[in-house]
Each structure stands twice: as structure tokens, then as C-alpha cells.
PDB file of N, CA and C in Angstrom:
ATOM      1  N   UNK A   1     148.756 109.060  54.008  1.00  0.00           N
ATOM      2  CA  UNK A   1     149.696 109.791  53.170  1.00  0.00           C
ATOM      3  C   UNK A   1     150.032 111.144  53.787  1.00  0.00           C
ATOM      4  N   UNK A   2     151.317 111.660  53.183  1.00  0.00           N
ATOM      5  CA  UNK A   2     151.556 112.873  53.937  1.00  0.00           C
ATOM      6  C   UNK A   2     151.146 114.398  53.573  1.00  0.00           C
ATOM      7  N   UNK A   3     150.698 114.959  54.068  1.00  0.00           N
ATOM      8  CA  UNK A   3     150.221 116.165  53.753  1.00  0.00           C
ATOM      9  C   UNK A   3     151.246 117.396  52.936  1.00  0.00           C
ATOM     10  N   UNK A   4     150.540 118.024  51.858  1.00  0.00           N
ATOM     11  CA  UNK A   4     151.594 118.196  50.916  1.00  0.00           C
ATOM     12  C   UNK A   4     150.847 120.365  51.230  1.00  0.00           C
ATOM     13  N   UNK A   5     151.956 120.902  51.130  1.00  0.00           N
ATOM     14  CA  UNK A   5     151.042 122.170  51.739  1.00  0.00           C
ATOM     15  C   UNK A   5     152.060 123.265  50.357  1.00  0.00           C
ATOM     16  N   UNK A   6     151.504 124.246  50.130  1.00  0.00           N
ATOM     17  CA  UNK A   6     151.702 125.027  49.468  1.00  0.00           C
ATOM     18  C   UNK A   6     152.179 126.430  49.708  1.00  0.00           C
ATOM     19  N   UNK A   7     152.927 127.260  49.611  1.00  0.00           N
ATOM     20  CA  UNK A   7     152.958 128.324  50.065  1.00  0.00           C
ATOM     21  C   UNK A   7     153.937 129.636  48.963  1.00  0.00           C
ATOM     22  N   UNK A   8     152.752 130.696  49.228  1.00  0.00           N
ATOM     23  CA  UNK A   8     152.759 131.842  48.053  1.00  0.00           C
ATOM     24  C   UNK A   8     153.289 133.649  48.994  1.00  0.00           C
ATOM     25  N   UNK A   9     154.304 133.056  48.410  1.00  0.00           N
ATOM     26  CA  UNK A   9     154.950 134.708  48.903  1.00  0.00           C
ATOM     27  C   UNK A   9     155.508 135.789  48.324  1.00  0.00           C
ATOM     28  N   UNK A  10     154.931 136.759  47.941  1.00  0.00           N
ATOM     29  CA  UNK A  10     155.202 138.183  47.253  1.00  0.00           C
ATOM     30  C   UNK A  10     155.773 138.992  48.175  1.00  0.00           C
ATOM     31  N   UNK A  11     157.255 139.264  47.733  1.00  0.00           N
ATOM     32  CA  UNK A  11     158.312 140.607  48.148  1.00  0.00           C
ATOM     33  C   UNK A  11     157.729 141.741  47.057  1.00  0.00           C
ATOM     34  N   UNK A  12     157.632 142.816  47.885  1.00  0.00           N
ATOM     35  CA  UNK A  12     157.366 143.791  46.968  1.00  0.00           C
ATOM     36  C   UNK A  12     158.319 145.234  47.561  1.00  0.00           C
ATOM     37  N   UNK A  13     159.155 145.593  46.642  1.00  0.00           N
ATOM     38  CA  UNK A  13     160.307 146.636  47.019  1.00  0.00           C
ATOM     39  C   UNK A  13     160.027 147.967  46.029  1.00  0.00           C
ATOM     40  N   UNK A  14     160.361 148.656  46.580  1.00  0.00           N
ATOM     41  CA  UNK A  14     160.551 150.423  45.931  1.00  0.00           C
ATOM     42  C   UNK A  14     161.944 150.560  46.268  1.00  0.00           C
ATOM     43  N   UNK A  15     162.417 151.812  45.614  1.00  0.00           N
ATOM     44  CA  UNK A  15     163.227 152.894  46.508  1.00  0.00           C
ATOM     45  C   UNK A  15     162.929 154.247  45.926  1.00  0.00           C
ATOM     46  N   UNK A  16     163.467 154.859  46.769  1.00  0.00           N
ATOM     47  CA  UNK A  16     162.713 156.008  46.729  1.00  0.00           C
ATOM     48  C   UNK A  16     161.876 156.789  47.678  1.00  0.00           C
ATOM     49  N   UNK A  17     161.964 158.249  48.138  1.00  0.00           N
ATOM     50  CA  UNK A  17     161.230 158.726  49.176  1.00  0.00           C
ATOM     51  C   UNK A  17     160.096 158.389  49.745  1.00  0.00           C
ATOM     52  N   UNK A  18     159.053 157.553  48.447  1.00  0.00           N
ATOM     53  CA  UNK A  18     157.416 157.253  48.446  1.00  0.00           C
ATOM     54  C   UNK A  18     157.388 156.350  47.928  1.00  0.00           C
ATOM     55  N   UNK A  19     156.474 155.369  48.798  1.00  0.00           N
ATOM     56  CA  UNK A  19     155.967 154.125  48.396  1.00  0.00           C
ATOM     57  C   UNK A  19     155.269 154.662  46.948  1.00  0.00           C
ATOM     58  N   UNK A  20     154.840 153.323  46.007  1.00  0.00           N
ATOM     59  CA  UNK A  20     154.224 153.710  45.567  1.00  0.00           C
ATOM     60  C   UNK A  20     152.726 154.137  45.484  1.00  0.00           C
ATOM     61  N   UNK A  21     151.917 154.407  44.510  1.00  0.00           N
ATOM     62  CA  UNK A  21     150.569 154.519  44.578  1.00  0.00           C
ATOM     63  C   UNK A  21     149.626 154.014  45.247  1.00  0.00           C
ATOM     64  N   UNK A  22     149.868 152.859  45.214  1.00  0.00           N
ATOM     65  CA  UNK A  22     148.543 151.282  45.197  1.00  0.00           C
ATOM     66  C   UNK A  22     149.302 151.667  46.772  1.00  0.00           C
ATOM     67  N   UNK A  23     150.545 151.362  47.148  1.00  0.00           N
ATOM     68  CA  UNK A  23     150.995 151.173  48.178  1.00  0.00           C
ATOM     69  C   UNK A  23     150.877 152.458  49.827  1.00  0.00           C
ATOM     70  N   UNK A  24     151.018 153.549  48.594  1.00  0.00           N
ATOM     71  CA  UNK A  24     150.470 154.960  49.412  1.00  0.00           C
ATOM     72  C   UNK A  24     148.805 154.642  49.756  1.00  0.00           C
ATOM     73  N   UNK A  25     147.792 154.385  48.513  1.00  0.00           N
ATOM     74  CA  UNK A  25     146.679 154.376  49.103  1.00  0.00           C
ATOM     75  C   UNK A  25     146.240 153.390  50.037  1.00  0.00           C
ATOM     76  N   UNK A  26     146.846 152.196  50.110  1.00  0.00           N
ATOM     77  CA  UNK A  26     146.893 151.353  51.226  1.00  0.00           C
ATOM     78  C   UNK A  26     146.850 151.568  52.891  1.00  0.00           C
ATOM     79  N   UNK A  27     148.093 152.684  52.728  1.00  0.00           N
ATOM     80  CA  UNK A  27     148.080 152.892  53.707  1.00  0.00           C
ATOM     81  C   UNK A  27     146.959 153.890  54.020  1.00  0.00           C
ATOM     82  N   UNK A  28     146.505 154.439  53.581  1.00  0.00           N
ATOM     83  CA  UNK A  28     145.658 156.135  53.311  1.00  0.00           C
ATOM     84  C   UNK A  28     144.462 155.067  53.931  1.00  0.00           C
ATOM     85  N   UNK A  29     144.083 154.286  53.713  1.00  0.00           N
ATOM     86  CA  UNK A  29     142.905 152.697  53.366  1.00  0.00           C
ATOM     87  C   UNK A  29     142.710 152.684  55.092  1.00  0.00           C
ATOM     88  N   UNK A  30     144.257 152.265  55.565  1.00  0.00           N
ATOM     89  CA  UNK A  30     144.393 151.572  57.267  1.00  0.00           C
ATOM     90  C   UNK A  30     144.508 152.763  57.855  1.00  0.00           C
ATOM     91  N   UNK A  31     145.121 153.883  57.439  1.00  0.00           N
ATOM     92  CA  UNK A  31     145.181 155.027  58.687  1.00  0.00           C
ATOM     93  C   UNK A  31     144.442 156.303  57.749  1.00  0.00           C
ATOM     94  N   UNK A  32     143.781 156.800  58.044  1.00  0.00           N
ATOM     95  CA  UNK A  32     143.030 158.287  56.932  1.00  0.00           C
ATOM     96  C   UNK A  32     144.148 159.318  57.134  1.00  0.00           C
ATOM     97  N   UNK A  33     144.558 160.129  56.597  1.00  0.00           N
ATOM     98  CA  UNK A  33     145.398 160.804  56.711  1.00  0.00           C
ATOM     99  C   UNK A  33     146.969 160.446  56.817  1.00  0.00           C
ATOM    100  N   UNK A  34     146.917 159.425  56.534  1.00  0.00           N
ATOM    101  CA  UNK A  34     148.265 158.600  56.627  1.00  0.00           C
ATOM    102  C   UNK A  34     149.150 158.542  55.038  1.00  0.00           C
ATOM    103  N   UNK A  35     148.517 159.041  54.347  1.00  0.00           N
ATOM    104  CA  UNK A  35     149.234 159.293  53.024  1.00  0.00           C
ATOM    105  C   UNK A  35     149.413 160.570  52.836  1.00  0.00           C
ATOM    106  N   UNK A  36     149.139 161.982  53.452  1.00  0.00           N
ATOM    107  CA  UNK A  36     149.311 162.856  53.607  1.00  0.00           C
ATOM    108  C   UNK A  36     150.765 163.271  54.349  1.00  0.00           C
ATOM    109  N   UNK A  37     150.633 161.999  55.505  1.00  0.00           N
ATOM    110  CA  UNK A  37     151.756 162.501  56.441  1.00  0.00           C
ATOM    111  C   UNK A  37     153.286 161.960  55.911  1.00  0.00           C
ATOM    112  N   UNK A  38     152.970 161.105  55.173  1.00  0.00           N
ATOM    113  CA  UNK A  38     154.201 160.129  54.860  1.00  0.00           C
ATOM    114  C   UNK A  38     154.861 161.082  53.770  1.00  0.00           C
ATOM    115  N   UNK A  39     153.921 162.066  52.623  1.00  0.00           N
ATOM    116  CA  UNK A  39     154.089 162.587  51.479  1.00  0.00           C
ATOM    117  C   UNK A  39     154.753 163.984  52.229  1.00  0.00           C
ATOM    118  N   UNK A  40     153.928 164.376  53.190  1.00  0.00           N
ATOM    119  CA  UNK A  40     155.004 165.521  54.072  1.00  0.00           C
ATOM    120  C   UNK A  40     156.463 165.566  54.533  1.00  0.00           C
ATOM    121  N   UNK A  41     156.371 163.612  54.963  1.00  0.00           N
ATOM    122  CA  UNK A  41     157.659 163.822  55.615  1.00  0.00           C
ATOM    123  C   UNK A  41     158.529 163.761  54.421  1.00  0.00           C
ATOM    124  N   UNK A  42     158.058 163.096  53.578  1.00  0.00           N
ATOM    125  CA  UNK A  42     159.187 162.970  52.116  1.00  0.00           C
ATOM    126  C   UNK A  42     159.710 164.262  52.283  1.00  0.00           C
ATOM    127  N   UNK A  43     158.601 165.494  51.974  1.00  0.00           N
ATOM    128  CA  UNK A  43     158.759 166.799  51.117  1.00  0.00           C
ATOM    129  C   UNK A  43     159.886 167.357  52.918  1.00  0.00           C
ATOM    130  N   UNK A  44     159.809 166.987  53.685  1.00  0.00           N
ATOM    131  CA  UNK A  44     160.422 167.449  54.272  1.00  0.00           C
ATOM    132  C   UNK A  44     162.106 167.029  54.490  1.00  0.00           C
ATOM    133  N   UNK A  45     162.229 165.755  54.085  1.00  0.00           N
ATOM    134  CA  UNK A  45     163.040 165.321  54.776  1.00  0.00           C
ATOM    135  C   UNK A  45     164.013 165.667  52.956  1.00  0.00           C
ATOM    136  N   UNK A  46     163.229 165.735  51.754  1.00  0.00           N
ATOM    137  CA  UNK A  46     163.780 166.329  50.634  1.00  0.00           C
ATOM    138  C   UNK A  46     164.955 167.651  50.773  1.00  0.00           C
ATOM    139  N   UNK A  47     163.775 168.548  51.513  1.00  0.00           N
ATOM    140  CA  UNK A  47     164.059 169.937  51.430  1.00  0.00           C
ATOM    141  C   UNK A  47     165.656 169.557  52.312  1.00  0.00           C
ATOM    142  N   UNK A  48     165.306 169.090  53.697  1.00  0.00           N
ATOM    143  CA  UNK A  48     166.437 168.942  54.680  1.00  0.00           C
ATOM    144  C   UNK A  48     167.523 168.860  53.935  1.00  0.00           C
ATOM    145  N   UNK A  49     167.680 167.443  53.032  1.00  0.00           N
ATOM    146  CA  UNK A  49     168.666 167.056  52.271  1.00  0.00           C
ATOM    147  C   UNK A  49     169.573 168.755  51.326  1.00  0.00           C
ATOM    148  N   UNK A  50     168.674 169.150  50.184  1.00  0.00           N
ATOM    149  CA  UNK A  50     168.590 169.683  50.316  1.00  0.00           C
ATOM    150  C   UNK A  50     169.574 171.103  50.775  1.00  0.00           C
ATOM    151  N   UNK A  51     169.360 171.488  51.983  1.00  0.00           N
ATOM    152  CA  UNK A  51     169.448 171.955  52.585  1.00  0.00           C
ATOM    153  C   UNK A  51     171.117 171.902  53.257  1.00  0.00           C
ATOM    154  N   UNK A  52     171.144 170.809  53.672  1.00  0.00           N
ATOM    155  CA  UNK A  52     172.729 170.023  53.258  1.00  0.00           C
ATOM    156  C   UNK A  52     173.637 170.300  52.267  1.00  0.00           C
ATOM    157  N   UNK A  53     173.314 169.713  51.239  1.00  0.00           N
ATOM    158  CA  UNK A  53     174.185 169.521  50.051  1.00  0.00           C
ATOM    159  C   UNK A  53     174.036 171.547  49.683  1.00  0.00           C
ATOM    160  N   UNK A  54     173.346 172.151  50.060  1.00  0.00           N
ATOM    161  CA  UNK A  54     173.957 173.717  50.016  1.00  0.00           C
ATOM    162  C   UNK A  54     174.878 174.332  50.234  1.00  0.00           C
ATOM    163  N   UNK A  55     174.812 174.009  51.776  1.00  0.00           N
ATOM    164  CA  UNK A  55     175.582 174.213  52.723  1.00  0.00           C
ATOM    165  C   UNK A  55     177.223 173.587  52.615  1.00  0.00           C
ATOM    166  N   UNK A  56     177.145 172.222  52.266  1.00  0.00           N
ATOM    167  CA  UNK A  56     178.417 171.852  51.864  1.00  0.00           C
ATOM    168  C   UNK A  56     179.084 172.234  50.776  1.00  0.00           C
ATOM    169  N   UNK A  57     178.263 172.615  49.729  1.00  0.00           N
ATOM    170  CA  UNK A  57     178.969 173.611  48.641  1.00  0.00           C
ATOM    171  C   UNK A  57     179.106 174.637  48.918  1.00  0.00           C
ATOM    172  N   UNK A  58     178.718 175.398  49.661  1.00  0.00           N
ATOM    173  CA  UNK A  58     178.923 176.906  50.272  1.00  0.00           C
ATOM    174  C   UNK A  58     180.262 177.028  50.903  1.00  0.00           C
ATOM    175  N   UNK A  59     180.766 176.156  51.723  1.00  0.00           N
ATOM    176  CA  UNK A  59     181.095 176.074  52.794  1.00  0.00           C
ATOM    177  C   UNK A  59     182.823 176.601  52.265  1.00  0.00           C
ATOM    178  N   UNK A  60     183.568 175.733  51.371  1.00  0.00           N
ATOM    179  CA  UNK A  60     184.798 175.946  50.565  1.00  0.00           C
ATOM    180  C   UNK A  60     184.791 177.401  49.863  1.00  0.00           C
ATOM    181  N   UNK A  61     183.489 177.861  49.445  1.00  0.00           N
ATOM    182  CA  UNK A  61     183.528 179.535  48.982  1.00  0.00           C
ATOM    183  C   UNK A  61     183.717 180.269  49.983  1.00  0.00           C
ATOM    184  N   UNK A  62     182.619 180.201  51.115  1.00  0.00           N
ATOM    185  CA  UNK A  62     182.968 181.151  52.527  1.00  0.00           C
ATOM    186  C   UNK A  62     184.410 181.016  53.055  1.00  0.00           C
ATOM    187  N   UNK A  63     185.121 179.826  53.279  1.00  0.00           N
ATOM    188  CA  UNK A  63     186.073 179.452  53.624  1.00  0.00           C
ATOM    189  C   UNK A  63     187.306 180.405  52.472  1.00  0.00           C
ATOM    190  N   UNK A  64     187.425 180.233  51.657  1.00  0.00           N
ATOM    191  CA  UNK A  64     188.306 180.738  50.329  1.00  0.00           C
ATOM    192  C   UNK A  64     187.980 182.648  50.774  1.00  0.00           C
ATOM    193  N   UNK A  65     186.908 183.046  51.418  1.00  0.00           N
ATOM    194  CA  UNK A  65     186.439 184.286  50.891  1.00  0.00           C
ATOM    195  C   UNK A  65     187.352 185.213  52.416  1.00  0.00           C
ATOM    196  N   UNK A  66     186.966 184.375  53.391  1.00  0.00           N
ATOM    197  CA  UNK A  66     187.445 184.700  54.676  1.00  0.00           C
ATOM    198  C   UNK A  66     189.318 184.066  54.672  1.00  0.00           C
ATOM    199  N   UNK A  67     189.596 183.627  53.855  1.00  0.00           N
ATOM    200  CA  UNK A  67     191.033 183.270  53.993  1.00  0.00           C
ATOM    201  C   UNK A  67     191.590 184.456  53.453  1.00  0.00           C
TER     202      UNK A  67
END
């Protein structure tokens, strides 16, 4: 008879700057300090953003001020 086989597969999705919890400490689990760095780059790559969307609202006032 023919062999009958089974198979179990979990997608697991976020969005958002940070994995979640279970998923942050996972990694923290395989690399030590590896949930530290990931939570940095968030806070960094936040600020960057950020940092952007300032600047592009600024940009039409300076422009208006110097015209």
C-alpha cells in the first residue's frame, strides 16, 4: 500500500517595526543580545523616519519664507 504522509505548516506574520514578544525572545534565545539590537534599530530607524516627515513639512514654510 502506498504511503500516506502528513504535513503541518504554521505562517506566522506581524507588521510593524518589532517582531513580537515570544518572537523577540526567540531570537534573544539564538543570538544574546540580539533583541537589544533589533529594538535599537527599530528606535532608530523610527527617529530617522521621523526625522523625514519634519523636514518635508518644513520645507514649503522655509520655501514660502525665503520667497
Amino acid at each position: 500500500p502506498g504511503q500516506v504522509f502528513t504535513v503541518h505548516q504554521q505562517v506566522v506574520s506581524y507588521s510593524g517595526p518589532l517582531p513580537t514578544p515570544e518572537t523577540l525572545a526567540g531570537f534573544e534565545q539564538a543570538f544574546k543580545g540580539c533583541a537589544e539590537r533589533i529594538v535599537s534599530m527599530a528606535e532608530r530607524q523610527a527617529k530617522h523616519r521621523q526625522e523625514c516627515e519634519r523636514m518635508m513639512l518644513e520645507a514649503p514654510i522655509q520655501d514660502a519664507k525665503s520667497a
